[in-house]
C-alpha atoms as a PDB file:
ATOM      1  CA  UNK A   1      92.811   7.000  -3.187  1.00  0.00           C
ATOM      2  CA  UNK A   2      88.984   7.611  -2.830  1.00  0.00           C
ATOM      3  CA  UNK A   3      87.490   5.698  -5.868  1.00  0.00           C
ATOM      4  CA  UNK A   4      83.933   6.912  -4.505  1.00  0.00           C
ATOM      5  CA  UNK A   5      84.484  10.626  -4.758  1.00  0.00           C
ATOM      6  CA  UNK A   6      86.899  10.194  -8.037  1.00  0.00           C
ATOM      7  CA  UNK A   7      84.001   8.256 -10.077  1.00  0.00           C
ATOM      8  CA  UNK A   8      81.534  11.525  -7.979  1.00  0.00           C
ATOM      9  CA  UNK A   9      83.729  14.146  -9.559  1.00  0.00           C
ATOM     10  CA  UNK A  10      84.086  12.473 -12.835  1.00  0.00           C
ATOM     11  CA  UNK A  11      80.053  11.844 -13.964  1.00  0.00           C
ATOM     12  CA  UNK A  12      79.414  14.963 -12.421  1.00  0.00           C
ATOM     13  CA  UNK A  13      81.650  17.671 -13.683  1.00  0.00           C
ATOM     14  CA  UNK A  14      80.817  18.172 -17.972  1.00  0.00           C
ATOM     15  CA  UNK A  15      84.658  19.050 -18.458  1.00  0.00           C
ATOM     16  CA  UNK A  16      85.563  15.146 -19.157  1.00  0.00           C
ATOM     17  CA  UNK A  17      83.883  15.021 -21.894  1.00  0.00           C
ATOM     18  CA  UNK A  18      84.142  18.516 -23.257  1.00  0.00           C
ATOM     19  CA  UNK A  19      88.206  18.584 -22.699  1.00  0.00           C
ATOM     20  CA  UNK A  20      89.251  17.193 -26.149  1.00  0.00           C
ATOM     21  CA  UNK A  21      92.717  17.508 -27.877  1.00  0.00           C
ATOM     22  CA  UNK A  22      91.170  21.050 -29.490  1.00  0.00           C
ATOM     23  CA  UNK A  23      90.930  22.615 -26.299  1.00  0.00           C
ATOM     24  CA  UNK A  24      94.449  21.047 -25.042  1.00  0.00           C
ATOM     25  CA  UNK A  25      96.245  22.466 -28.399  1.00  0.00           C
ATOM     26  CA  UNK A  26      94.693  25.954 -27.856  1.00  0.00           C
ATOM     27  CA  UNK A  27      95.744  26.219 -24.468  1.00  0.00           C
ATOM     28  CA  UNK A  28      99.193  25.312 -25.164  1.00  0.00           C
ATOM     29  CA  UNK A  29      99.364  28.145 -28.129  1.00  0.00           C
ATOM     30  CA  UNK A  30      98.051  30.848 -25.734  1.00  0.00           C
ATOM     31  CA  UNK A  31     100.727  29.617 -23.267  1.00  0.00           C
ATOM     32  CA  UNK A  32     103.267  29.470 -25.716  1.00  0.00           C
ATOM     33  CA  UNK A  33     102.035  33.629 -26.030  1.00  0.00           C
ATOM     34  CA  UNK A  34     102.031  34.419 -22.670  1.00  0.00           C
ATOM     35  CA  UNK A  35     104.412  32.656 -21.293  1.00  0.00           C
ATOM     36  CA  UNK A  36     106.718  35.415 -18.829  1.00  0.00           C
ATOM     37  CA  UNK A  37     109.504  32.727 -20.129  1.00  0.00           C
ATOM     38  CA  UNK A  38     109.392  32.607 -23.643  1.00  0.00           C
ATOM     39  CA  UNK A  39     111.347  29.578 -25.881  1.00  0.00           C
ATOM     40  CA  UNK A  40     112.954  27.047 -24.523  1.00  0.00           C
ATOM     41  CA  UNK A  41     112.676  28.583 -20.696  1.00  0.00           C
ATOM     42  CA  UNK A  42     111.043  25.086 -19.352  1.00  0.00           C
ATOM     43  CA  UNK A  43     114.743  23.404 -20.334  1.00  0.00           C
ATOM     44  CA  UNK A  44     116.605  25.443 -19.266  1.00  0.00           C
ATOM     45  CA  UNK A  45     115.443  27.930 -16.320  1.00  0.00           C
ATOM     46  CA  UNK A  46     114.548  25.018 -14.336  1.00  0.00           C
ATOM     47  CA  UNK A  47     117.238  22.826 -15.137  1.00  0.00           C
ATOM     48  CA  UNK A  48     119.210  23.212 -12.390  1.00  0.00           C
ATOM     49  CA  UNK A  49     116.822  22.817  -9.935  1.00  0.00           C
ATOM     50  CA  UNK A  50     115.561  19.738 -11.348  1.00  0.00           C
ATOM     51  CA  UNK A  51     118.794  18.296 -11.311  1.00  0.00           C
ATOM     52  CA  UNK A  52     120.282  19.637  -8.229  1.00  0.00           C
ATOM     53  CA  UNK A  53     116.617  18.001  -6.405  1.00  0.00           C
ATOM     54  CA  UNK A  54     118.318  14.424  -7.809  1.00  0.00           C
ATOM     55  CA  UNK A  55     121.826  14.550  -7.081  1.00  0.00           C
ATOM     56  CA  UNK A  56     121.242  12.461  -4.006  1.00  0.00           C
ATOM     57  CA  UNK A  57     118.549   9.816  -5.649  1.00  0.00           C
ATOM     58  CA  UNK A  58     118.536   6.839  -3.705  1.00  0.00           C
ATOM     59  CA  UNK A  59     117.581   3.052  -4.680  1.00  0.00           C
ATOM     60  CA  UNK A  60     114.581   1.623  -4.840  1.00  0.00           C
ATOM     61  CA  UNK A  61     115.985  -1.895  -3.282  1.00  0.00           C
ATOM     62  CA  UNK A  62     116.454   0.129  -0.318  1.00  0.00           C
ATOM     63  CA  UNK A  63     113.342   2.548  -0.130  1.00  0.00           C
ATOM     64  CA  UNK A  64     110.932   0.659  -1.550  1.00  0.00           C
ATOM     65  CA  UNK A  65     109.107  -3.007  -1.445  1.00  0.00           C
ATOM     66  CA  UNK A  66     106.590  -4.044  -4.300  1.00  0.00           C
ATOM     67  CA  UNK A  67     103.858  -4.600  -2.576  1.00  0.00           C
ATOM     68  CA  UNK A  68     101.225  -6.702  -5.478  1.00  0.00           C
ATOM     69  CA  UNK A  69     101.096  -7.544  -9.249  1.00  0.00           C
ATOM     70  CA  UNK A  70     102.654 -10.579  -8.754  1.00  0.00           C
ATOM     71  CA  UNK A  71     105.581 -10.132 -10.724  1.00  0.00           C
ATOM     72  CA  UNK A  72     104.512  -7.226 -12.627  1.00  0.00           C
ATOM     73  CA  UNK A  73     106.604  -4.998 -10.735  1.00  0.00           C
ATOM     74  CA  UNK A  74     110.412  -4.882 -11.020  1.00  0.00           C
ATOM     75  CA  UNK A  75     113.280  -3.545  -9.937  1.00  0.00           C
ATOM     76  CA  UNK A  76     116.118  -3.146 -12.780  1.00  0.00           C
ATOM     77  CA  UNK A  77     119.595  -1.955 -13.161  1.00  0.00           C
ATOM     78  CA  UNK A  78     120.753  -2.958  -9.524  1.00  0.00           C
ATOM     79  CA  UNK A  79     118.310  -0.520  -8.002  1.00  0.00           C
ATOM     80  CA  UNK A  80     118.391   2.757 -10.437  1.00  0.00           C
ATOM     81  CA  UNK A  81     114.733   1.578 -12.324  1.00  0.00           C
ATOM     82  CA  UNK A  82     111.521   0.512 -11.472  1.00  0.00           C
ATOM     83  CA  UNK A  83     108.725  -0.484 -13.636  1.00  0.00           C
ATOM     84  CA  UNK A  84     104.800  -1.540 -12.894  1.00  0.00           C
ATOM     85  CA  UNK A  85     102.862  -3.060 -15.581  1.00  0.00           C
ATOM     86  CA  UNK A  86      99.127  -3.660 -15.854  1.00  0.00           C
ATOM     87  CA  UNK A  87      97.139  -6.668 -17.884  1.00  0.00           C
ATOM     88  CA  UNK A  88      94.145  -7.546 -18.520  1.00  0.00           C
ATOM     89  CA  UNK A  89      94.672  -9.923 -15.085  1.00  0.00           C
ATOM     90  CA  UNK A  90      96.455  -7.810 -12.923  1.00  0.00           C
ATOM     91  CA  UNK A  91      98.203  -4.043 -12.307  1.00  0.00           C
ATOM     92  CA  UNK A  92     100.872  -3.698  -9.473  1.00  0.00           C
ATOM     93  CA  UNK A  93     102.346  -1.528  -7.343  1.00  0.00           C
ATOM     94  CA  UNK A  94     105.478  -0.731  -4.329  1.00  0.00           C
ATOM     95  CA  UNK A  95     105.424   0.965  -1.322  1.00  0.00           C
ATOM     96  CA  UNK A  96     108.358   2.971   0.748  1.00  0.00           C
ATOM     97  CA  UNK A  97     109.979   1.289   3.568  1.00  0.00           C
ATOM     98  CA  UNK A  98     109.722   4.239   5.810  1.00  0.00           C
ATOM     99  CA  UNK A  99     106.761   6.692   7.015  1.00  0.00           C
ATOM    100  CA  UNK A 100     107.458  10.164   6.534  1.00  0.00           C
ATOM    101  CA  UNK A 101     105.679  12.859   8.542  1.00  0.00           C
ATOM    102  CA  UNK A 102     106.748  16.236   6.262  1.00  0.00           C
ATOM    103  CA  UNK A 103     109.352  16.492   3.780  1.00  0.00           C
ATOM    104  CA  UNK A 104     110.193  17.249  -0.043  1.00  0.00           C
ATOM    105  CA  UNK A 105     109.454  14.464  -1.963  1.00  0.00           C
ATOM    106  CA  UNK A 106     110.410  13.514  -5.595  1.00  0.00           C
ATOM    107  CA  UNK A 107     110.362  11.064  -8.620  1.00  0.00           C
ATOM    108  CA  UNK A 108     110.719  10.978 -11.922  1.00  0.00           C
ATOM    109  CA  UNK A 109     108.328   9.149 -13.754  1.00  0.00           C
ATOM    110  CA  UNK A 110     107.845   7.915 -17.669  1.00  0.00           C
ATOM    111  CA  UNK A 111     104.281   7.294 -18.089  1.00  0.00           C
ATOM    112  CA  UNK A 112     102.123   4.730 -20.387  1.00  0.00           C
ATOM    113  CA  UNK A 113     102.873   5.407 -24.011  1.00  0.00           C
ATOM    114  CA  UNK A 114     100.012   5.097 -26.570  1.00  0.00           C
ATOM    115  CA  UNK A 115      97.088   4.360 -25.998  1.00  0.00           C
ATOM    116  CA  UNK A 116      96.449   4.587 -22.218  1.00  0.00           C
ATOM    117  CA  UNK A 117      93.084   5.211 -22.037  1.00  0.00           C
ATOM    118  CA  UNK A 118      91.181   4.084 -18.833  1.00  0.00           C
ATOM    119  CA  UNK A 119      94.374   3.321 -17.145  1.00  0.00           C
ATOM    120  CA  UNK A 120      95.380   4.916 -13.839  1.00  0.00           C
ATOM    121  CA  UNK A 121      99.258   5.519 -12.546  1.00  0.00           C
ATOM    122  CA  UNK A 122      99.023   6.719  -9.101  1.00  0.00           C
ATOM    123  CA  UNK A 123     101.750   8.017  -6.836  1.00  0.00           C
ATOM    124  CA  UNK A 124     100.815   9.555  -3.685  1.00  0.00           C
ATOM    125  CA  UNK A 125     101.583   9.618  -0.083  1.00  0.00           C
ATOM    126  CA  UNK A 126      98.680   8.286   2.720  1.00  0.00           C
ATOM    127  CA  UNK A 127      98.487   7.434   6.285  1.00  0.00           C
ATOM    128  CA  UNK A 128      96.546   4.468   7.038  1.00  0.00           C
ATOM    129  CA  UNK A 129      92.327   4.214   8.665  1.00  0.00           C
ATOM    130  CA  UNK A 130      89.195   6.072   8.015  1.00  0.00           C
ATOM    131  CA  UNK A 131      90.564   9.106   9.370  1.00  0.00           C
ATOM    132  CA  UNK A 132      93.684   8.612   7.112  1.00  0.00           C
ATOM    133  CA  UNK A 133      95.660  12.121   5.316  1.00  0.00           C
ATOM    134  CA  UNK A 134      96.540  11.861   1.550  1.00  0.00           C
ATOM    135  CA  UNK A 135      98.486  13.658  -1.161  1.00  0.00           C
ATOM    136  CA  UNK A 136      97.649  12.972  -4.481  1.00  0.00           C
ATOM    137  CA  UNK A 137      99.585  12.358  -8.105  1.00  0.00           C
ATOM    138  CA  UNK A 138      97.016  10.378 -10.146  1.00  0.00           C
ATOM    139  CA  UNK A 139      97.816  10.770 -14.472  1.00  0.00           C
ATOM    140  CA  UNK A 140      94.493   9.361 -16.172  1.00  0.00           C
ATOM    141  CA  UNK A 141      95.177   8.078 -19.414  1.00  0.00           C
ATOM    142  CA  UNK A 142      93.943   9.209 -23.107  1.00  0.00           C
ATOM    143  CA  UNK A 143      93.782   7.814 -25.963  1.00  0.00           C
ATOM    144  CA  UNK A 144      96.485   7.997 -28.569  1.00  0.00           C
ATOM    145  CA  UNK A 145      97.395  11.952 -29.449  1.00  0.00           C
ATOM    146  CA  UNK A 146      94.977  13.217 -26.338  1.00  0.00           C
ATOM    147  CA  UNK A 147      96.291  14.308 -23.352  1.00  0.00           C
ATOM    148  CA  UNK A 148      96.801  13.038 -20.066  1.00  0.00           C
ATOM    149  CA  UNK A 149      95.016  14.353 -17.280  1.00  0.00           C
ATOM    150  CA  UNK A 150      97.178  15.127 -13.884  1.00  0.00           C
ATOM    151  CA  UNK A 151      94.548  14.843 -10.669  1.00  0.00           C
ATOM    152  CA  UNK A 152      95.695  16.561  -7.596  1.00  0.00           C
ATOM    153  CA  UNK A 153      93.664  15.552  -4.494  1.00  0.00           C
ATOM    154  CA  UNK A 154      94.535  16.445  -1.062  1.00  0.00           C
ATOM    155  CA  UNK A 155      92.904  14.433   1.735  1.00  0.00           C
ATOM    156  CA  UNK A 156      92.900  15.521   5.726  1.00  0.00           C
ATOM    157  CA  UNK A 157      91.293  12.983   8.249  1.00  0.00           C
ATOM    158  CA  UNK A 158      89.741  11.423   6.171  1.00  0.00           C
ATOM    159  CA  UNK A 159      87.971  14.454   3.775  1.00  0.00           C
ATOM    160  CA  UNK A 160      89.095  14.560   0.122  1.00  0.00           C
ATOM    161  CA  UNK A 161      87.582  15.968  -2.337  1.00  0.00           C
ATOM    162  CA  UNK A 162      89.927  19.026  -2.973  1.00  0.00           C
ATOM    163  CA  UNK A 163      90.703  18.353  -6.790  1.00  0.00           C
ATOM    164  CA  UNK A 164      92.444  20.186  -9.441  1.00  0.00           C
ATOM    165  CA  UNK A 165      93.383  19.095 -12.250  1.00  0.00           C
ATOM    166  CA  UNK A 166      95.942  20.219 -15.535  1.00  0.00           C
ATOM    167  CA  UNK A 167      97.065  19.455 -18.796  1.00  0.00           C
ATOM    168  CA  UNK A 168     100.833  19.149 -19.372  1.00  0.00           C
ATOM    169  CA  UNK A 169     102.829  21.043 -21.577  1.00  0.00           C
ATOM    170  CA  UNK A 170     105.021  18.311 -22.567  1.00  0.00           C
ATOM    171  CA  UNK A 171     104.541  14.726 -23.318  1.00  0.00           C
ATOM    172  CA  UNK A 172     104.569  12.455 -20.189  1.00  0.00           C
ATOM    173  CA  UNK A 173     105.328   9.383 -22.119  1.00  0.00           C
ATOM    174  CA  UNK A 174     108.594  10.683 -24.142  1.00  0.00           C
ATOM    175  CA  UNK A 175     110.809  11.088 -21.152  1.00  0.00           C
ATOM    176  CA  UNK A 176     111.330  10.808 -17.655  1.00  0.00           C
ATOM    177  CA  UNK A 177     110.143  14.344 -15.837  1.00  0.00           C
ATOM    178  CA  UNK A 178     110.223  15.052 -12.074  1.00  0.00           C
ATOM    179  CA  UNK A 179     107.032  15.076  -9.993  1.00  0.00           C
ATOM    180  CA  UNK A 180     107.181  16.745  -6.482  1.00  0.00           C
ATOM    181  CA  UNK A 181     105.620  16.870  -3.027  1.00  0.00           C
ATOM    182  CA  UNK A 182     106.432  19.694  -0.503  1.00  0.00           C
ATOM    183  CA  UNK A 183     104.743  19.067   2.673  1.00  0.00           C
ATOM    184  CA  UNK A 184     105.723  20.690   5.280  1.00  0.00           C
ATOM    185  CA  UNK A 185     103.375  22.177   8.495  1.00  0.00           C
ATOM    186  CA  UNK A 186     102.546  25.420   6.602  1.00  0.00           C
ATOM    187  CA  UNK A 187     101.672  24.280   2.875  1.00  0.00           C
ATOM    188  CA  UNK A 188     101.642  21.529   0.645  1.00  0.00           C
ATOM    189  CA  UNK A 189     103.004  22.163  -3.274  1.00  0.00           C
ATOM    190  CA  UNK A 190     103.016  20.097  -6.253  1.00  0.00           C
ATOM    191  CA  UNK A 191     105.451  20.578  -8.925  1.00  0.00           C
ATOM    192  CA  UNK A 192     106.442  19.170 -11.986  1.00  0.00           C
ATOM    193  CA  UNK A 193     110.107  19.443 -13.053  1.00  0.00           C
ATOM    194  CA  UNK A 194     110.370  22.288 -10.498  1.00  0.00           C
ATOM    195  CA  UNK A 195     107.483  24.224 -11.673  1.00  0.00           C
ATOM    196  CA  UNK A 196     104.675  24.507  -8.800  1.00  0.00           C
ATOM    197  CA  UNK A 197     101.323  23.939  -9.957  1.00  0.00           C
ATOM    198  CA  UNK A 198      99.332  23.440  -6.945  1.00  0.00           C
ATOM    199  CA  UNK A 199      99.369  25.087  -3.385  1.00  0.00           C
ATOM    200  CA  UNK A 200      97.226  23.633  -0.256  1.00  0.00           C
ATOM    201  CA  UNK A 201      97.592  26.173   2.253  1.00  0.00           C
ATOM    202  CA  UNK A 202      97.232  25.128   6.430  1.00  0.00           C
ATOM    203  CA  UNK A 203      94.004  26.824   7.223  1.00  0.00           C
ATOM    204  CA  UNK A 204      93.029  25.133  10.551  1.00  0.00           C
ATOM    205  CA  UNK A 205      92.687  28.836  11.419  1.00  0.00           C
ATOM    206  CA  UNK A 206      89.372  28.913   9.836  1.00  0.00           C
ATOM    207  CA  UNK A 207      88.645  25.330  10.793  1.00  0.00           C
ATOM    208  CA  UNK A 208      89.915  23.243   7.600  1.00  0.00           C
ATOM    209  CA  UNK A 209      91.779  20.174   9.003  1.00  0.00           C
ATOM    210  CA  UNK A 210      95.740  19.532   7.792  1.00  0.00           C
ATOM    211  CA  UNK A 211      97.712  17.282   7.429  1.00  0.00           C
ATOM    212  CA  UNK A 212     100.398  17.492  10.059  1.00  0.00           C
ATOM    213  CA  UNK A 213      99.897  14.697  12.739  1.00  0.00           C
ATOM    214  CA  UNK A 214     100.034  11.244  10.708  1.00  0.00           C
ATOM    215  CA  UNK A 215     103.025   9.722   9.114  1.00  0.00           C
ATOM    216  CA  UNK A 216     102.743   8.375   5.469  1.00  0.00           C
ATOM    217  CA  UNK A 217     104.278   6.163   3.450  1.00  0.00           C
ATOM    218  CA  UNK A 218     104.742   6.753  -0.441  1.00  0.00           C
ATOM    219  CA  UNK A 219     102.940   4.828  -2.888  1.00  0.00           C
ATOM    220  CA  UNK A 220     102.342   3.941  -6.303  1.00  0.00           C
ATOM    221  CA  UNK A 221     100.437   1.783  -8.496  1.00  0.00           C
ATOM    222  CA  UNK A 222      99.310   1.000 -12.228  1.00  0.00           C
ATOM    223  CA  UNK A 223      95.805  -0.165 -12.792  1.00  0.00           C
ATOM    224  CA  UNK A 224      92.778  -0.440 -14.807  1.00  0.00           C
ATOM    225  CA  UNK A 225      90.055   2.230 -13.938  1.00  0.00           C
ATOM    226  CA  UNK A 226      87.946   2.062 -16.998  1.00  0.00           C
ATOM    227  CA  UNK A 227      84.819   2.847 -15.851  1.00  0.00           C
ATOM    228  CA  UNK A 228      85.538   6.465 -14.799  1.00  0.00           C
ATOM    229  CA  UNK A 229      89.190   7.570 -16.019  1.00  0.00           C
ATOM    230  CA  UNK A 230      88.664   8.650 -19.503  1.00  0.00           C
ATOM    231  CA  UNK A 231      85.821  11.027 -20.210  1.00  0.00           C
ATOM    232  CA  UNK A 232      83.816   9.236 -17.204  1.00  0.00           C
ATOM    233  CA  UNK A 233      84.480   6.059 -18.358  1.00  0.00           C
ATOM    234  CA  UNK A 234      83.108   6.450 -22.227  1.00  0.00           C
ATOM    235  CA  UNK A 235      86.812   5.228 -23.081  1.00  0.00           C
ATOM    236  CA  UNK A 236      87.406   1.747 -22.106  1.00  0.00           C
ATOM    237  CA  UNK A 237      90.861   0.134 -22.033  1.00  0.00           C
ATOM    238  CA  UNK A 238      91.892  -1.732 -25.189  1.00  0.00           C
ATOM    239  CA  UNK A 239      93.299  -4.620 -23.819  1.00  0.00           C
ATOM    240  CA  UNK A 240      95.259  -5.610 -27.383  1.00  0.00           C
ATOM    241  CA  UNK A 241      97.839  -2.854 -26.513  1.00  0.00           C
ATOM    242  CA  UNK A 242      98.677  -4.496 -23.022  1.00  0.00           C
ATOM    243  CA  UNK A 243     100.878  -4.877 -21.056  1.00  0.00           C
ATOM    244  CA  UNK A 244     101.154  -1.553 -20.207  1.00  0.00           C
ATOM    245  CA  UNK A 245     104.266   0.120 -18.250  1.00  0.00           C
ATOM    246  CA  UNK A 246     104.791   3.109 -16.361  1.00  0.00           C
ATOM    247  CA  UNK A 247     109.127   3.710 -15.366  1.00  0.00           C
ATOM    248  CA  UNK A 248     110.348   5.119 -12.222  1.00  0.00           C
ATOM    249  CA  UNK A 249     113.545   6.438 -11.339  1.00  0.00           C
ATOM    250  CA  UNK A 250     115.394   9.077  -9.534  1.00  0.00           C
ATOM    251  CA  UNK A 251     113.790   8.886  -6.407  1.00  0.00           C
ATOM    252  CA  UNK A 252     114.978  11.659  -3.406  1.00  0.00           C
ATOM    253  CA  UNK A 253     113.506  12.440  -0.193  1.00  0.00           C
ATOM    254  CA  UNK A 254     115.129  15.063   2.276  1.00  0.00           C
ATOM    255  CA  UNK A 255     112.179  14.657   4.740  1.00  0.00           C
ATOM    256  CA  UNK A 256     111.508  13.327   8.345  1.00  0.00           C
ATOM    257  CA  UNK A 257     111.306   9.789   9.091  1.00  0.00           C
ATOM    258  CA  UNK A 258     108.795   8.317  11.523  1.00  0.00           C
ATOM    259  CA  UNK A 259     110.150   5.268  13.409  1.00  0.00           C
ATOM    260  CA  UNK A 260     108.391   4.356  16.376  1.00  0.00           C
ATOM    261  CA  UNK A 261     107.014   7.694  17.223  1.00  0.00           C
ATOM    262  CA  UNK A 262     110.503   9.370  16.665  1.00  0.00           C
ATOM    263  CA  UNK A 263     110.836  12.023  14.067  1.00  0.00           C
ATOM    264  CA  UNK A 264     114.635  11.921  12.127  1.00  0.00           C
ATOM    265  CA  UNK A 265     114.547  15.517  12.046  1.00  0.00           C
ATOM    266  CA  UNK A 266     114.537  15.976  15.528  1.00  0.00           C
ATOM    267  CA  UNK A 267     118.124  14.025  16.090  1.00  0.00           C
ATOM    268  CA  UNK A 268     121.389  15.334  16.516  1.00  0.00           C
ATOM    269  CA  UNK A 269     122.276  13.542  13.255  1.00  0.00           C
ATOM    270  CA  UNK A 270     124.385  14.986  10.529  1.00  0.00           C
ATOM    271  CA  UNK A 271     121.513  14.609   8.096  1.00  0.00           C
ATOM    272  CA  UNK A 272     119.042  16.584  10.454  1.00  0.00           C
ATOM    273  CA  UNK A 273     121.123  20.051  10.055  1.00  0.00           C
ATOM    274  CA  UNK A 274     119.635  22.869   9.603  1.00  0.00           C
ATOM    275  CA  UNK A 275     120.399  23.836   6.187  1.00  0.00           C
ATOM    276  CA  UNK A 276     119.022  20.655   5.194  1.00  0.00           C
ATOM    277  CA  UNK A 277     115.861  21.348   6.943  1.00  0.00           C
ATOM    278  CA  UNK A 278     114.702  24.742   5.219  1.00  0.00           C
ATOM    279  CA  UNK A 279     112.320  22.933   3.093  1.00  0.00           C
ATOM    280  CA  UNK A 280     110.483  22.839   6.567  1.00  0.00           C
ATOM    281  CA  UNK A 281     109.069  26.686   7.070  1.00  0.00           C
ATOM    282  CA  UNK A 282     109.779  26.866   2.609  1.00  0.00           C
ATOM    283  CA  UNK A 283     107.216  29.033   0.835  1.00  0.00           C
ATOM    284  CA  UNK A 284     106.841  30.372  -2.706  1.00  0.00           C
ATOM    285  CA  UNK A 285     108.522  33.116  -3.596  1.00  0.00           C
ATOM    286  CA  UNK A 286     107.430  35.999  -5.925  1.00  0.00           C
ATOM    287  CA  UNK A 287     109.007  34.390  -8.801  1.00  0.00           C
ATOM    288  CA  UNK A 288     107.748  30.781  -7.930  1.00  0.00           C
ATOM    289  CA  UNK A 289     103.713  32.282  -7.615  1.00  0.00           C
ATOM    290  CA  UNK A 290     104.361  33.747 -10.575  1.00  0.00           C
ATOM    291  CA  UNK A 291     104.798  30.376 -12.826  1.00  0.00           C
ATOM    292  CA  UNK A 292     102.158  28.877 -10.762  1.00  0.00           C
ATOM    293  CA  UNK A 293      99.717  31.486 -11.697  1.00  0.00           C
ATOM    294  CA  UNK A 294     100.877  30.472 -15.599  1.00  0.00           C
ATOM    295  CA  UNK A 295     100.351  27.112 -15.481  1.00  0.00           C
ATOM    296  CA  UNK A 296      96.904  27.313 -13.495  1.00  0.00           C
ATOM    297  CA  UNK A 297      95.857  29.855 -16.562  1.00  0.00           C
ATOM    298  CA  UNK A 298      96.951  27.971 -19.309  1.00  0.00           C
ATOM    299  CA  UNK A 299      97.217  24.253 -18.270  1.00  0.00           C
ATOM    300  CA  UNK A 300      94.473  23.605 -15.244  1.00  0.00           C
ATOM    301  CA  UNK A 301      90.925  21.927 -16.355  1.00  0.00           C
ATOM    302  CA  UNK A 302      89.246  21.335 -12.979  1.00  0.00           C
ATOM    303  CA  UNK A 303      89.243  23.261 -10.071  1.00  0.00           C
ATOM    304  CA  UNK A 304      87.094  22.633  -7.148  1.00  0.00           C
ATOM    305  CA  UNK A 305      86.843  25.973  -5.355  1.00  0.00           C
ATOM    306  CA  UNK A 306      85.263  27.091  -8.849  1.00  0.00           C
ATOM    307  CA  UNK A 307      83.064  24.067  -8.588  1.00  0.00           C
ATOM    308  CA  UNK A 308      79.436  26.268  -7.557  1.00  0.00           C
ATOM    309  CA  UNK A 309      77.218  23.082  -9.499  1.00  0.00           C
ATOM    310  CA  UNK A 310      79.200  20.572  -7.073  1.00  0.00           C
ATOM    311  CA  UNK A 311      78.615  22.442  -3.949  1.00  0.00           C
ATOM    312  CA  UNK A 312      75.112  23.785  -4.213  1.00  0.00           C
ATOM    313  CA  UNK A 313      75.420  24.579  -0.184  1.00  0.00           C
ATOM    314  CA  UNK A 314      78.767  26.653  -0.775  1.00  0.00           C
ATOM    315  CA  UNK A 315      81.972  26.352  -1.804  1.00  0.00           C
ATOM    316  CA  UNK A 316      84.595  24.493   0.981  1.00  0.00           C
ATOM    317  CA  UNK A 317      86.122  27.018   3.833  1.00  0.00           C
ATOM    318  CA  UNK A 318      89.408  27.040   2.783  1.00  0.00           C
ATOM    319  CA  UNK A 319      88.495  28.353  -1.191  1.00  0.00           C
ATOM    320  CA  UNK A 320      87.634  31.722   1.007  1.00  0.00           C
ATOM    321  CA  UNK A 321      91.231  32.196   1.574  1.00  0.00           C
ATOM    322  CA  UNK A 322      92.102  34.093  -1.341  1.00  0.00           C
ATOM    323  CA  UNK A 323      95.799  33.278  -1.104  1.00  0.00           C
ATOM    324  CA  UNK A 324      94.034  28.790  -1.575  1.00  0.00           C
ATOM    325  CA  UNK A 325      95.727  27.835  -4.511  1.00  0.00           C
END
């Protein structure tokens, strides 16, 4: 995470302070509208792929290691749960075991109820050094009955600021829902409960960097950020609510582990078949652009490539490809 450019992006773009609860409730009526899956079709279309993405969750004693929060972090029910919690003293946060370099990443996540204003739960995958790659889940909290903001970022040697951001059409805090990563050398996409919001397309071909050469290791964390998450930092945190918790569970990964400077995917294993590696040259499909293109018209607040105040010089290369999402 880049706290320079996030605090940049927050005092400079007016949409913090303008994005209220009004704004979030009309853009989930005109969704409701013109949705190309009317009713319930976020239940139940998806279902199965949400589902199907977790029938081989692993456990967190074996993926993961809490890295800080001095006991704020645990792992519960031999291995199915995890939980961070932030105070007024500390937040906390776990790392994975192994680097990845590509795969299809996900977790399901329950995130601070209440009032969660000027906290930050981040879960993200990053190499290491100045020159390091990123992919970015951050959810900056609201107060009570406002919505939480879902920042996308993707960094490549080093160079972030690529940010979109959304709304959600559901409440984060009610119930677990699946947040997911495809990175493979082609395109990265975010989803949530197997609904892509977000594609980062490789365009070294017009000289945009990607990330394809570092390993990464998954991360997440829980802490205060009051003095830029909510509306720039206008909302501070209210410390009389603490402690607050985020909940993980349900972790998968089909993806390709680093270990010194071998790539799984490239044994003779029966986990490297190829059936199991098709997430490697996957793409969206007509039907998959199509509920991307919903949720970026109905549920997405911030987009840099629309940014023309924030780049004064010209908007970044790769918002010239027409097919950048």
């Amino acid at each position: 995470m880049n706290l320079t450019s996030l605090t940049t992006l927050n005092n400079s773009c007016s949409f913090f302070e303008s994005c209220q609860s009004n704004l979030y409730n009309q853009r989930l009526a005109m969704a409701s509208s013109s949705s190309p899956y009317p009713g319930i079709f976020l239940k139940s279309l998806f279902s199965f792929l949400v589902l199907s993405s977790l029938a081989m969750a692993s456990n967190f004693n074996q993926d993961f290691d809490i890295t800080w929060g001095d006991g704020r972090a645990q792992i519960l029910n031999n291995g199915e749960l995890l939980t961070l919690s932030l105070d007024k003293a500390s937040g906390s946060g776990f790392q994975s075991k192994h680097e990845y370099l590509f795969g299809k990443i996900d977790m399901q996540l329950k995130l601070v109820a209440g009032n969660s204003a000027g906290t930050v739960t981040a879960y993200y995958l990053s190499s290491q050094g100045p020159t390091h790659d990123e992919i970015d889940f951050e959810f900056l909290g609201n107060l009570s009955g406002d919505p939480y903001i879902l920042h996308t970022n993707v960094f490549s040697q080093g160079k972030g600021n690529r940010e979109q951001q959304f709304y959600l059409w559901f409440d984060p805090t009610a119930d677990f829902h699946t947040y997911s990563i495809l990175w493979n050398p082609q395109r990265i996409i975010f989803s949530v409960d197997g609904i892509p919001i977000r594609e980062f397309k490789n365009s070294e071909s017009i000289g945009v960097p990607f990330p394809k050469n570092q390993a990464m290791r998954i991360y997440s964390s829980l802490w205060n950020a009051d003095d830029w998450a909510t509306r720039g930092g206008l909302v501070k945190t209210d410390w009389t609510k603490a402690p607050f918790t985020a909940s993980y569970r349900n972790f998968n990964a089909n993806a390709c582990v680093m270990s010194s400077g071998s790539s799984s995917c490239d044994s003779k294993s029966p986990t490297s078949t190829t059936d199991n590696l098709q997430w490697l040259s996957q793409e969206l499909d007509s039907a998959g652009q199509e509920r991307m293109k919903w949720v970026q018209n109905n549920y997405m607040i911030y987009n840099y490539c629309a940014d023309t105040k924030r780049f004064p010089q010209g908007l970044p290369p790769e918002c010239s490809n027409t097919n950048m999402s």
